[in-house]
C-alpha atoms as a PDB file:
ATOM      1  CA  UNK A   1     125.393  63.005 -42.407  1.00  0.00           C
ATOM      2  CA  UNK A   2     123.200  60.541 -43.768  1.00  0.00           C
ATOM      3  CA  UNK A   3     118.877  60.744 -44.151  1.00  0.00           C
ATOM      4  CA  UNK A   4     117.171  58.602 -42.446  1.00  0.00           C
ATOM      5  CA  UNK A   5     113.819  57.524 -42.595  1.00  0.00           C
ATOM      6  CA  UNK A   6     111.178  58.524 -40.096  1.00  0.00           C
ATOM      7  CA  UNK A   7     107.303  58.182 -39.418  1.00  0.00           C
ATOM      8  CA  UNK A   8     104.486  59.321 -37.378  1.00  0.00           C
ATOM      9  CA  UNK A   9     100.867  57.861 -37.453  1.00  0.00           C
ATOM     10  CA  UNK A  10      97.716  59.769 -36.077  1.00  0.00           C
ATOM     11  CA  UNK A  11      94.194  59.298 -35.462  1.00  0.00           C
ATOM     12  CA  UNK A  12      91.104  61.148 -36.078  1.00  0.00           C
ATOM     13  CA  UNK A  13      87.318  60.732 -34.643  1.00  0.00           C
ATOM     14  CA  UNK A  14      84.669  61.591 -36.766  1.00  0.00           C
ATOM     15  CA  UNK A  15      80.753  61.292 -36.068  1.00  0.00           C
ATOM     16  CA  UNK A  16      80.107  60.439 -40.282  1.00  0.00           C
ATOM     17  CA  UNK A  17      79.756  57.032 -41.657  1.00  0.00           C
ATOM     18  CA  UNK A  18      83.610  55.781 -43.024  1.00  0.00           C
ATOM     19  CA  UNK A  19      82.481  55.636 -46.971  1.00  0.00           C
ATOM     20  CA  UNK A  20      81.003  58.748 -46.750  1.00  0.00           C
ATOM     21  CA  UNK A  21      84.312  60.738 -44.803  1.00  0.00           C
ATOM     22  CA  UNK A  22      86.293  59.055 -47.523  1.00  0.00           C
ATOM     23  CA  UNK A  23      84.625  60.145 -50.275  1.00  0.00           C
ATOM     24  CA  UNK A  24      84.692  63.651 -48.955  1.00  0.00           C
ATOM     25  CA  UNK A  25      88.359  63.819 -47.581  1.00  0.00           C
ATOM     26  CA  UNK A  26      90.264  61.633 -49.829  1.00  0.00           C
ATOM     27  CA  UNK A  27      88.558  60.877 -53.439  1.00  0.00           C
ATOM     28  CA  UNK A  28      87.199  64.004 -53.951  1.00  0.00           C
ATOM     29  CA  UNK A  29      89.066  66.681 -51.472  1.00  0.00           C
ATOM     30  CA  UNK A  30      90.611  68.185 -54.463  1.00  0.00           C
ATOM     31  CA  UNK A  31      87.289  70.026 -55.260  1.00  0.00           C
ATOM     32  CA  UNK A  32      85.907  70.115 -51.708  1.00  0.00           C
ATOM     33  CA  UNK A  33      89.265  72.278 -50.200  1.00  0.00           C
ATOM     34  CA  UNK A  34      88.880  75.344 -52.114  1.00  0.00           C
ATOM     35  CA  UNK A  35      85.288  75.533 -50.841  1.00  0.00           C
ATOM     36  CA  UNK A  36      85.540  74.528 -47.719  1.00  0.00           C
ATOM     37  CA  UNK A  37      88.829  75.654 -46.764  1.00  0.00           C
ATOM     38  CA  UNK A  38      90.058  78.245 -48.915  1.00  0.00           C
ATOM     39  CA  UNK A  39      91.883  80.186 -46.101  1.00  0.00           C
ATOM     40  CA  UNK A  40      94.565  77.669 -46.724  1.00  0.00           C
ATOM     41  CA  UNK A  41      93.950  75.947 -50.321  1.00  0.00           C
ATOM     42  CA  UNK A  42      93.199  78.532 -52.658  1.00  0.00           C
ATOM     43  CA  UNK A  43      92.487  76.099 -56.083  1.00  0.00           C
ATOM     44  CA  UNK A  44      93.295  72.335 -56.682  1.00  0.00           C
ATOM     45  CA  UNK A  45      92.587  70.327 -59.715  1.00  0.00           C
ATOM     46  CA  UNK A  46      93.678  66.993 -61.418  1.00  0.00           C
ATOM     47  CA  UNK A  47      96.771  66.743 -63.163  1.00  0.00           C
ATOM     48  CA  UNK A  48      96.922  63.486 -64.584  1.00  0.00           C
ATOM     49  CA  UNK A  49      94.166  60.405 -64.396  1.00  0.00           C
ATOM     50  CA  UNK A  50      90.815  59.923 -63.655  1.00  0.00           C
ATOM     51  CA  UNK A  51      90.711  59.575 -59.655  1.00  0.00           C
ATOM     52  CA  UNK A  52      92.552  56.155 -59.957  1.00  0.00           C
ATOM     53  CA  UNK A  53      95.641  54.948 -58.785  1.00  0.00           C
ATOM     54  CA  UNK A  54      98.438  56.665 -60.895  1.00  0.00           C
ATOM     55  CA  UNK A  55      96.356  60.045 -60.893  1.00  0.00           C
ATOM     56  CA  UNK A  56      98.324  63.294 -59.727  1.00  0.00           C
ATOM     57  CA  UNK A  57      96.565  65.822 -57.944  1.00  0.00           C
ATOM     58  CA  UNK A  58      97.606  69.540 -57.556  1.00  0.00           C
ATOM     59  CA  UNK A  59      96.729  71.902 -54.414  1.00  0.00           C
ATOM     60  CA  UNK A  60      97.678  75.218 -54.192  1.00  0.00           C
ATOM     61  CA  UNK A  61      97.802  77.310 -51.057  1.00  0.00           C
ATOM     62  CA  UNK A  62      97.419  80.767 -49.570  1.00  0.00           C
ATOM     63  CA  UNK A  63      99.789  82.077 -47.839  1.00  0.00           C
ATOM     64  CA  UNK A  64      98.903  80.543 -44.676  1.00  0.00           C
ATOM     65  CA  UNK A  65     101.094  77.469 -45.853  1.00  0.00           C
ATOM     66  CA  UNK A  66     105.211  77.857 -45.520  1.00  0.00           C
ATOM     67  CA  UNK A  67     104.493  76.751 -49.204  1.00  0.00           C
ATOM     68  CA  UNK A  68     102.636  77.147 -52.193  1.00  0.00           C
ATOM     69  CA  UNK A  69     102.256  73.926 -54.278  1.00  0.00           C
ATOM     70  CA  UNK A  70     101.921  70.047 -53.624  1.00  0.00           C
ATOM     71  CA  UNK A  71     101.677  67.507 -56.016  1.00  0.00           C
ATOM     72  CA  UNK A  72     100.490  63.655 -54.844  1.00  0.00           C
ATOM     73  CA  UNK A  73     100.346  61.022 -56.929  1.00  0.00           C
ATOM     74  CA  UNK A  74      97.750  57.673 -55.796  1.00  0.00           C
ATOM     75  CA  UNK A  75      99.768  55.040 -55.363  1.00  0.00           C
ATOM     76  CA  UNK A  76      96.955  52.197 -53.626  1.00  0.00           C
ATOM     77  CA  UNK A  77      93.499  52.730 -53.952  1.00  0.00           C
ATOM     78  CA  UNK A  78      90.971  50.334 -52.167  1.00  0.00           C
ATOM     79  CA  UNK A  79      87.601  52.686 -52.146  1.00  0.00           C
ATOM     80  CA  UNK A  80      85.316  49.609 -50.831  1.00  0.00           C
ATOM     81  CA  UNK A  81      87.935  49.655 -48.019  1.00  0.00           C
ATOM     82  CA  UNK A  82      88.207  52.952 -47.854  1.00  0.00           C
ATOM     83  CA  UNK A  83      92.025  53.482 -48.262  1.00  0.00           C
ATOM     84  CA  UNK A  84      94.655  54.879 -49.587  1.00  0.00           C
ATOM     85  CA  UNK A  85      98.336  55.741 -50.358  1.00  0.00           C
ATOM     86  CA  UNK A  86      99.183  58.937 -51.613  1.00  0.00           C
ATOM     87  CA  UNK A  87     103.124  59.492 -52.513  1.00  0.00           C
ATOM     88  CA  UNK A  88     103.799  63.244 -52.668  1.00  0.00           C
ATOM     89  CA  UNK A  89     107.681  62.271 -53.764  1.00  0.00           C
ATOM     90  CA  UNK A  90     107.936  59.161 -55.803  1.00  0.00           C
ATOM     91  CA  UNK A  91     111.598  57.425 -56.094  1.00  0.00           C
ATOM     92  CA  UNK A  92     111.421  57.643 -59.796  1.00  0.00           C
ATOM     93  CA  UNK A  93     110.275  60.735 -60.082  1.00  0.00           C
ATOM     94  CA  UNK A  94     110.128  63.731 -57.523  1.00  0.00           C
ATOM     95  CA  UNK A  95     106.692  65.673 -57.492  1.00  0.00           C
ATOM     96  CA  UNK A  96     106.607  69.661 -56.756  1.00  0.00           C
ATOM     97  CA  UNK A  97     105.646  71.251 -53.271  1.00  0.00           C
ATOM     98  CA  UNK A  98     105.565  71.000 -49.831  1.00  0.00           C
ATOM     99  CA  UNK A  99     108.669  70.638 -48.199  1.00  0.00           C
ATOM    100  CA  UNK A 100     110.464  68.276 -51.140  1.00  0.00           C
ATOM    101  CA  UNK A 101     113.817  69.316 -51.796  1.00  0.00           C
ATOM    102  CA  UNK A 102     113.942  72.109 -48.833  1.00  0.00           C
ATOM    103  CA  UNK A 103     113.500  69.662 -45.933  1.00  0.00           C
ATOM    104  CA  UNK A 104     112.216  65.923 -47.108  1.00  0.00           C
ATOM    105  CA  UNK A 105     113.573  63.984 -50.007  1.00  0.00           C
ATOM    106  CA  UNK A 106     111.086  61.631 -49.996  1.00  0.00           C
ATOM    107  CA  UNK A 107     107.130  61.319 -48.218  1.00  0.00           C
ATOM    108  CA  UNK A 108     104.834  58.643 -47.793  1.00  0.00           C
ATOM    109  CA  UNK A 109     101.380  58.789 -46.462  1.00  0.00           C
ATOM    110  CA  UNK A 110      98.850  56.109 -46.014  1.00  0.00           C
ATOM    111  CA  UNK A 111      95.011  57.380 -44.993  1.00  0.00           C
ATOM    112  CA  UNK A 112      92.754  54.585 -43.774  1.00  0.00           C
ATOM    113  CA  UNK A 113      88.855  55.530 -43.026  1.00  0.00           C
ATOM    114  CA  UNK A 114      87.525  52.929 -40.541  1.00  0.00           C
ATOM    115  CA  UNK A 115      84.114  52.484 -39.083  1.00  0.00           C
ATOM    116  CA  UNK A 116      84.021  53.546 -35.325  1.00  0.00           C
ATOM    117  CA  UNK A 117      83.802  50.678 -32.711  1.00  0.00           C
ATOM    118  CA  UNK A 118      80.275  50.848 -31.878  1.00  0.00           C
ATOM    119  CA  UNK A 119      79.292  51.973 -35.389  1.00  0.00           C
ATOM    120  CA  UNK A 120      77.848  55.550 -36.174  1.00  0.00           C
ATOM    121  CA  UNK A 121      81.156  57.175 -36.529  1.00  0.00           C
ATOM    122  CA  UNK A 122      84.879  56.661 -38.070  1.00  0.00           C
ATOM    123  CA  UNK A 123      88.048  56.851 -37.061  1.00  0.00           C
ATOM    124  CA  UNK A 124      90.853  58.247 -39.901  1.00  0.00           C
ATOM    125  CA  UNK A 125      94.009  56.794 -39.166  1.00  0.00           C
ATOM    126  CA  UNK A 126      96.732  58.431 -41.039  1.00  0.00           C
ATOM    127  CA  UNK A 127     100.230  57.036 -40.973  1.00  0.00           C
ATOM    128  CA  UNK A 128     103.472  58.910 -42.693  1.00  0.00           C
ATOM    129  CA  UNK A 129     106.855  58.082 -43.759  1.00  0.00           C
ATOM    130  CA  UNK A 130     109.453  60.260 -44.936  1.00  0.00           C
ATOM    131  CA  UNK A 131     113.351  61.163 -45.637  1.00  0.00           C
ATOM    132  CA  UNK A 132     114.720  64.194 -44.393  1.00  0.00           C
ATOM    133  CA  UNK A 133     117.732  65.559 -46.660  1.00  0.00           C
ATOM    134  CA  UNK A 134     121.050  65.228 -45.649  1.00  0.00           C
ATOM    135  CA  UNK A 135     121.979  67.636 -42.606  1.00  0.00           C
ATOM    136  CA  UNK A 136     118.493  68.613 -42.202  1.00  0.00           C
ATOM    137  CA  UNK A 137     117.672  68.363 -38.313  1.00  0.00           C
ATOM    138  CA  UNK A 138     114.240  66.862 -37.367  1.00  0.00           C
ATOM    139  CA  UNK A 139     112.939  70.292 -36.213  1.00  0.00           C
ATOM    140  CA  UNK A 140     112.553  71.319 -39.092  1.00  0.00           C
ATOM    141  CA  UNK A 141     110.023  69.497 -40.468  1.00  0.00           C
ATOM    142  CA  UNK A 142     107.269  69.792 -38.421  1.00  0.00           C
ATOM    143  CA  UNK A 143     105.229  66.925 -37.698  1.00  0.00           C
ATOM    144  CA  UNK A 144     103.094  68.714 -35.102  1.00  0.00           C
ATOM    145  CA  UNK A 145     101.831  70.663 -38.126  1.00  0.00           C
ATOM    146  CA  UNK A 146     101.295  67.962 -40.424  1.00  0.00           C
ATOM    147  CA  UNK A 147      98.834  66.218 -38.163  1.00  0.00           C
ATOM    148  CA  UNK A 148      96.945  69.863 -37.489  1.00  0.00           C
ATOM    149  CA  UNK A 149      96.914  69.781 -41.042  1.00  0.00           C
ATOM    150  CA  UNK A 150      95.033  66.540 -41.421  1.00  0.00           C
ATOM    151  CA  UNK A 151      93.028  66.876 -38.460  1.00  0.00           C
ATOM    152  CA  UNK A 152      91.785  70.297 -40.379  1.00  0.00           C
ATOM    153  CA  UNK A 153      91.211  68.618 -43.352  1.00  0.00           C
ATOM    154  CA  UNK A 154      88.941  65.672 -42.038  1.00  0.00           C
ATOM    155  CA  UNK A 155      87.166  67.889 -39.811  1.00  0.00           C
ATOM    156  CA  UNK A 156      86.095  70.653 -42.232  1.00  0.00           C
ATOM    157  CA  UNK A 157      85.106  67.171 -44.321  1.00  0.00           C
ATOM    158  CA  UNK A 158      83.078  66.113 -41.588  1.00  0.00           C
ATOM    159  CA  UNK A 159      81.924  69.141 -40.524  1.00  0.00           C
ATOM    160  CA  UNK A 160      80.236  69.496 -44.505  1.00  0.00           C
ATOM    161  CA  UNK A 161      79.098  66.404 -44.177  1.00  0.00           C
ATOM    162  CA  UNK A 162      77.279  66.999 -40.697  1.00  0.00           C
ATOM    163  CA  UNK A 163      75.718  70.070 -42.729  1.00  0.00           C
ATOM    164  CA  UNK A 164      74.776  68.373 -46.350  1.00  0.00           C
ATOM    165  CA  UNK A 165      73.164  64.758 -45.206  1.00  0.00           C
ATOM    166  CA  UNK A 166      72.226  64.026 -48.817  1.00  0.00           C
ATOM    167  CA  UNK A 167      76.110  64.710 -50.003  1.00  0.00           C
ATOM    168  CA  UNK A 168      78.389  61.388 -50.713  1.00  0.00           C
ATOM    169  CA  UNK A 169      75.726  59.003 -49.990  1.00  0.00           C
END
């Protein structure tokens, strides 16, 4: 049975200016997860680079994850456009964690902070590709979770935000 590629795209409301969400949930959520969520991510830290395309970041999680360790590498960086594309898996070389090797060969994501319509606000639109292994059945990787996942993530960002006015001005 041969893998085939698949992809879901979602979209989160926020009430926080798009540069400032960004910041928060994307450039620096590697040191705002721990504190803000560490229920779930119990450390992260760099692994390689400076924050730049090319860098590899490291989360680690409790045991409220079905695993303990991702790695994503930055694959497109735009921060005056406020997106990104984050590679968990590169083709060339396959990064620890998550579901690689147990249920996905391969995952894609591409994050996208946008000003709201109407301005005040932003919307995060989120769109992911992956491969599922050979023989693996689509139930088993669960998007539903993925975009709880996100949806967590951007909200606790927003929700520091909200709380710290002064923070990623």
């Amino acid at each position: 049975m041969a893998s085939t590629k698949k992809s879901w795209a979602h979209e989160i409301e926020a009430s926080v200016a798009a540069p400032r969400l960004f910041r928060a949930g994307v450039m620096d959520w590697h040191t705002l997860a721990p504190k803000l969520a560490p229920q779930v991510v119990a450390s992260a830290h760099p692994v390689e680079g400076e924050g730049g395309v090319g860098s590899v970041r490291q989360f680690n999680f409790t045991s409220a994850m079905p695993f303990s360790v991702v790695k994503e590498r930055l694959d497109f960086l735009d921060a005056d456009g406020c997106e990104c594309r984050k590679n968990p898996c590169p083709r060339s070389t396959l990064l620890e964690g998550g579901h690689v090797g147990t249920v996905i060969e391969t995952a894609t994501s591409c994050i996208k902070v946008e000003p709201a319509a109407g301005g005040g606000g932003s919307v995060v639109k989120v769109e992911s590709t992956y491969k599922l292994l050979p023989g693996v059945g689509e139930a088993q990787y669960e998007v539903g979770k993925a975009k709880e996942s996100v949806t967590a993530i951007f909200k606790a960002a927003e929700a520091y935000l909200i709380a710290n006015p002064d923070a990623y001005n």
